[in-house]
N, C-alpha and C. Protein backbone atom coordinates (compact mmCIF):
# COMPACT_ATOMS: atom_id res chain seq x y z
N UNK A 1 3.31 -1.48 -25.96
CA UNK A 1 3.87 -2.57 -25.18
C UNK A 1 3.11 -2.68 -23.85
N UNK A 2 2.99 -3.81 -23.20
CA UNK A 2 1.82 -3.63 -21.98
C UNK A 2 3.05 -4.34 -21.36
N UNK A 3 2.68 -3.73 -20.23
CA UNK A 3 3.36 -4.11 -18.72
C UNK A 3 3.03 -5.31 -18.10
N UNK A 4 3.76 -5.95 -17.67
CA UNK A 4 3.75 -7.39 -16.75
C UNK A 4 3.06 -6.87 -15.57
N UNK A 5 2.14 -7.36 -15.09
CA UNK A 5 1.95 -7.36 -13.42
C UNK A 5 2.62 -7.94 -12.49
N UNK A 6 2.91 -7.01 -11.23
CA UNK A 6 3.47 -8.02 -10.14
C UNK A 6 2.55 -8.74 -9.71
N UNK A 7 2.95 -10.56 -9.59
CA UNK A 7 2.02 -11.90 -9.22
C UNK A 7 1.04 -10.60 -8.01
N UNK A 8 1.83 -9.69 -7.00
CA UNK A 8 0.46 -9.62 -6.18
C UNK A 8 -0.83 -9.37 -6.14
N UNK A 9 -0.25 -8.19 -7.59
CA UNK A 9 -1.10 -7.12 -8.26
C UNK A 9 -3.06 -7.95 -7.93
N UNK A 10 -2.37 -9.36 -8.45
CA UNK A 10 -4.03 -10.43 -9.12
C UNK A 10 -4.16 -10.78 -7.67
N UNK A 11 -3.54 -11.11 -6.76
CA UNK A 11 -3.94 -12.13 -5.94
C UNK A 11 -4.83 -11.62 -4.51
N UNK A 12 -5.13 -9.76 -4.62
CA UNK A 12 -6.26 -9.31 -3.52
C UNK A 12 -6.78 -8.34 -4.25
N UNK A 13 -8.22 -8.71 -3.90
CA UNK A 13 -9.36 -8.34 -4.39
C UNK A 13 -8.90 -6.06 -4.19
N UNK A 14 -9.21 -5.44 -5.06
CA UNK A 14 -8.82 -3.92 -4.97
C UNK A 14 -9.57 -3.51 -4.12
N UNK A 15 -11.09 -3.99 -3.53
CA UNK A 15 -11.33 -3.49 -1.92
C UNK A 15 -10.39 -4.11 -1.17
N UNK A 16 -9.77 -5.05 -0.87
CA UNK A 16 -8.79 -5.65 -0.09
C UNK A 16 -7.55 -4.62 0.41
N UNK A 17 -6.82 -4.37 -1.12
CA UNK A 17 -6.10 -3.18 -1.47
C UNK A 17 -6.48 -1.80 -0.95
N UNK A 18 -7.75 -1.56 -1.23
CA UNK A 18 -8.04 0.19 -0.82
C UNK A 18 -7.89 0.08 0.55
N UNK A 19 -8.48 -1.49 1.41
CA UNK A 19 -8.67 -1.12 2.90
C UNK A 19 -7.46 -1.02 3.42
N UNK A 20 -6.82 -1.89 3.23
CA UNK A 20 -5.31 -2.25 3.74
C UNK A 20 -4.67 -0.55 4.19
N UNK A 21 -4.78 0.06 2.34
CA UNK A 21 -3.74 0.98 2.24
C UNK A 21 -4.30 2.18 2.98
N UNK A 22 -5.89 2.20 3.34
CA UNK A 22 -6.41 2.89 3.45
C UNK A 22 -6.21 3.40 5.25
N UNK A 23 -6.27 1.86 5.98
CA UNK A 23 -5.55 1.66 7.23
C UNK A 23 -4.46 2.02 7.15
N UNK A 24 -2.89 1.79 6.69
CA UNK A 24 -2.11 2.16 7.14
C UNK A 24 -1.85 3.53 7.09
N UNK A 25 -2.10 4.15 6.35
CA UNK A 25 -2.09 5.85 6.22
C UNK A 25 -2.94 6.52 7.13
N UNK A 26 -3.77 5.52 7.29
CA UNK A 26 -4.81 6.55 9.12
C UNK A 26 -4.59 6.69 10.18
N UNK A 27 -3.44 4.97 10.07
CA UNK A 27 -2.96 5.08 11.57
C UNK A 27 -1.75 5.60 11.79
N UNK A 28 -0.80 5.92 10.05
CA UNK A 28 0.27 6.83 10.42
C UNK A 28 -0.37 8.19 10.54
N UNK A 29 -1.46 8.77 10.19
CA UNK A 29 -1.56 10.31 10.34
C UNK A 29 -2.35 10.33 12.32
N UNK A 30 -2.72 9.34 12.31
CA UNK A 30 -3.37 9.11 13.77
C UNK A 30 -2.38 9.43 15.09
N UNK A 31 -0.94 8.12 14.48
CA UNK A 31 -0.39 7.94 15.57
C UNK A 31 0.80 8.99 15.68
N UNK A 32 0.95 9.51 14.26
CA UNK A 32 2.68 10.40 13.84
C UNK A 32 3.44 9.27 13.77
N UNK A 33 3.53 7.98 13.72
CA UNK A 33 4.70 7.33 13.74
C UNK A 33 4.23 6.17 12.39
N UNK A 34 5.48 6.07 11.75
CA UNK A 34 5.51 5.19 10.82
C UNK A 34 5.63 3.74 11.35
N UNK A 35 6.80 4.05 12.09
CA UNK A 35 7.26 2.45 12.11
C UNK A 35 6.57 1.10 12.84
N UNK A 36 6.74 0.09 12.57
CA UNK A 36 5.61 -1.03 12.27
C UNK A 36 4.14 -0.93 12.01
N UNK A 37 3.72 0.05 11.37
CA UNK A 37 2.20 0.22 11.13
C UNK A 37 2.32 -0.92 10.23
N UNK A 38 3.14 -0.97 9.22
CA UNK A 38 2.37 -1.47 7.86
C UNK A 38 2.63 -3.29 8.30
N UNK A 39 3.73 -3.54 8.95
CA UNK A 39 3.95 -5.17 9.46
C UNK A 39 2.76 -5.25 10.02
N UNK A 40 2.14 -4.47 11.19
CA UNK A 40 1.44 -4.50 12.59
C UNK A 40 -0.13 -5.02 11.82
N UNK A 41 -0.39 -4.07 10.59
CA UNK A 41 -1.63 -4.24 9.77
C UNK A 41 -1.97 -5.24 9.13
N UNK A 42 -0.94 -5.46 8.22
CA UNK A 42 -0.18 -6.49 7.50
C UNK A 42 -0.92 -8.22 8.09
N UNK A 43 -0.09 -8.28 8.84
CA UNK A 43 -0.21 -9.36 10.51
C UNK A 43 -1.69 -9.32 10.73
N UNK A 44 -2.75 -8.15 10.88
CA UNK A 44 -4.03 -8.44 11.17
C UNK A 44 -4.75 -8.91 9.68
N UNK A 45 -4.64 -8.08 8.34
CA UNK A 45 -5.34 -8.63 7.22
C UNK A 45 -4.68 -10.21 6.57
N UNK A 46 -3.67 -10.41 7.00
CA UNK A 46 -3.21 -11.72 6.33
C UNK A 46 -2.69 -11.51 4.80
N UNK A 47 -2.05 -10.15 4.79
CA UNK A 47 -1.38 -9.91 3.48
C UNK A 47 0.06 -10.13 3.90
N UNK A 48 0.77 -9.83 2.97
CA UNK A 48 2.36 -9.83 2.89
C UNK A 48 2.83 -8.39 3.37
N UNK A 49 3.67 -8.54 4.37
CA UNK A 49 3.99 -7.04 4.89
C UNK A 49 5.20 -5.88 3.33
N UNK A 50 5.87 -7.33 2.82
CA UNK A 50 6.38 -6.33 1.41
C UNK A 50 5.06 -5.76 0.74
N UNK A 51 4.45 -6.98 0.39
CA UNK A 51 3.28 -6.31 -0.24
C UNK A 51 2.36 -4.85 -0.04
N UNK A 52 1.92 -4.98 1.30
CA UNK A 52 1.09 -3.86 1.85
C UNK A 52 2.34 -2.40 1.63
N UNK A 53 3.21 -2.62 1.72
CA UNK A 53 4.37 -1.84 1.83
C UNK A 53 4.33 -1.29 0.55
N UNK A 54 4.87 -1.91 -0.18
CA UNK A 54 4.34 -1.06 -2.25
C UNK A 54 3.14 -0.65 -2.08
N UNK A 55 2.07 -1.41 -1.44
CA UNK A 55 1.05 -0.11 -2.05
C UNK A 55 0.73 0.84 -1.20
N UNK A 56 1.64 1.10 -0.57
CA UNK A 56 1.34 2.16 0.65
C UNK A 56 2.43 3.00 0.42
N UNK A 57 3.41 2.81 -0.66
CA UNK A 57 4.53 3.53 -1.20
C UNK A 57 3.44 3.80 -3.03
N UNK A 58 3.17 3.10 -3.15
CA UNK A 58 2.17 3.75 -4.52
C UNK A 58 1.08 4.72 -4.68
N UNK A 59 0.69 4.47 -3.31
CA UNK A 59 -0.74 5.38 -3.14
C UNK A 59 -0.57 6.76 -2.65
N UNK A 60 1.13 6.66 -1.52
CA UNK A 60 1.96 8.11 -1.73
C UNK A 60 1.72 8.61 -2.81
N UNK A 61 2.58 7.80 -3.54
CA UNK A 61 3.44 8.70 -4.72
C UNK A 61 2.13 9.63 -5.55
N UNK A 62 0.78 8.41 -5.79
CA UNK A 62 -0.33 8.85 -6.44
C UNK A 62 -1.15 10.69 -5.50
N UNK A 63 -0.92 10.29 -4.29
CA UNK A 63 -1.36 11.25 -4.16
C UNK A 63 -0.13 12.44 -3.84
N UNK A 64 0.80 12.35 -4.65
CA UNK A 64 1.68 13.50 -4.11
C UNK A 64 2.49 13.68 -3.25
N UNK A 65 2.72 12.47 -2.20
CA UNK A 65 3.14 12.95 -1.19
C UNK A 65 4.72 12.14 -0.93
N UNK A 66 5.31 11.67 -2.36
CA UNK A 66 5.76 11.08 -2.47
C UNK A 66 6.78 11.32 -3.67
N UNK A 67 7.93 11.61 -3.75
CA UNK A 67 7.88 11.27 -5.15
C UNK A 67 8.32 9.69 -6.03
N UNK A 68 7.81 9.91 -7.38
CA UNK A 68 8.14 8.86 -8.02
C UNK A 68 7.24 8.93 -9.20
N UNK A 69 7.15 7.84 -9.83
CA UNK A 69 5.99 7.61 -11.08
C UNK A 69 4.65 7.15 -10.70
N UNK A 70 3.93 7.91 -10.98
CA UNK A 70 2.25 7.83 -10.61
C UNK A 70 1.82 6.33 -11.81
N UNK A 71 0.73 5.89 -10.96
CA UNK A 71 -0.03 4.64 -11.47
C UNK A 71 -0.16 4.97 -13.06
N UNK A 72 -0.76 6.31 -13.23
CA UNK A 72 -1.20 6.81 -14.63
C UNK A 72 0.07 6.84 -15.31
N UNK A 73 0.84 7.20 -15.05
CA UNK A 73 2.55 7.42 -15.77
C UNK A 73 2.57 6.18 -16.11
């Protein structure tokens, strides 16, 4: 059975994706503080702040630091 994508999944390019997610996790280990990184980032790339938000809750989980179901699962 294959899985539906979420509409966002298609609509930014996966360098788009790596940078985004890649920013908000630098500037939470940078600053110690979570809160408004991912809106604050969000607001500068012109993504959707839900959006940037799942994959910055996916790329946890992928690397462990998170729990839940990994991309591969």
């Amino acid at each position: 059975m294959e899985q539906s994508r979420h509409p966002s999944s298609k609509r930014y390019a996966p360098e788009i994706r790596e940078r985004a997610v890649r920013l908000v996790l630098e500037t939470i280990e940078r600053d110690g503080e979570r809160h408004g990184v991912v809106g604050r980032i969000a607001r500068q790339l012109d993504i959707g702040a839900e959006t940037l938000r799942t994959w910055v809750r996916q790329a946890e989980i992928d690397a462990g630091t998170r729990p839940g179901l990994t991309t591969e699962e």
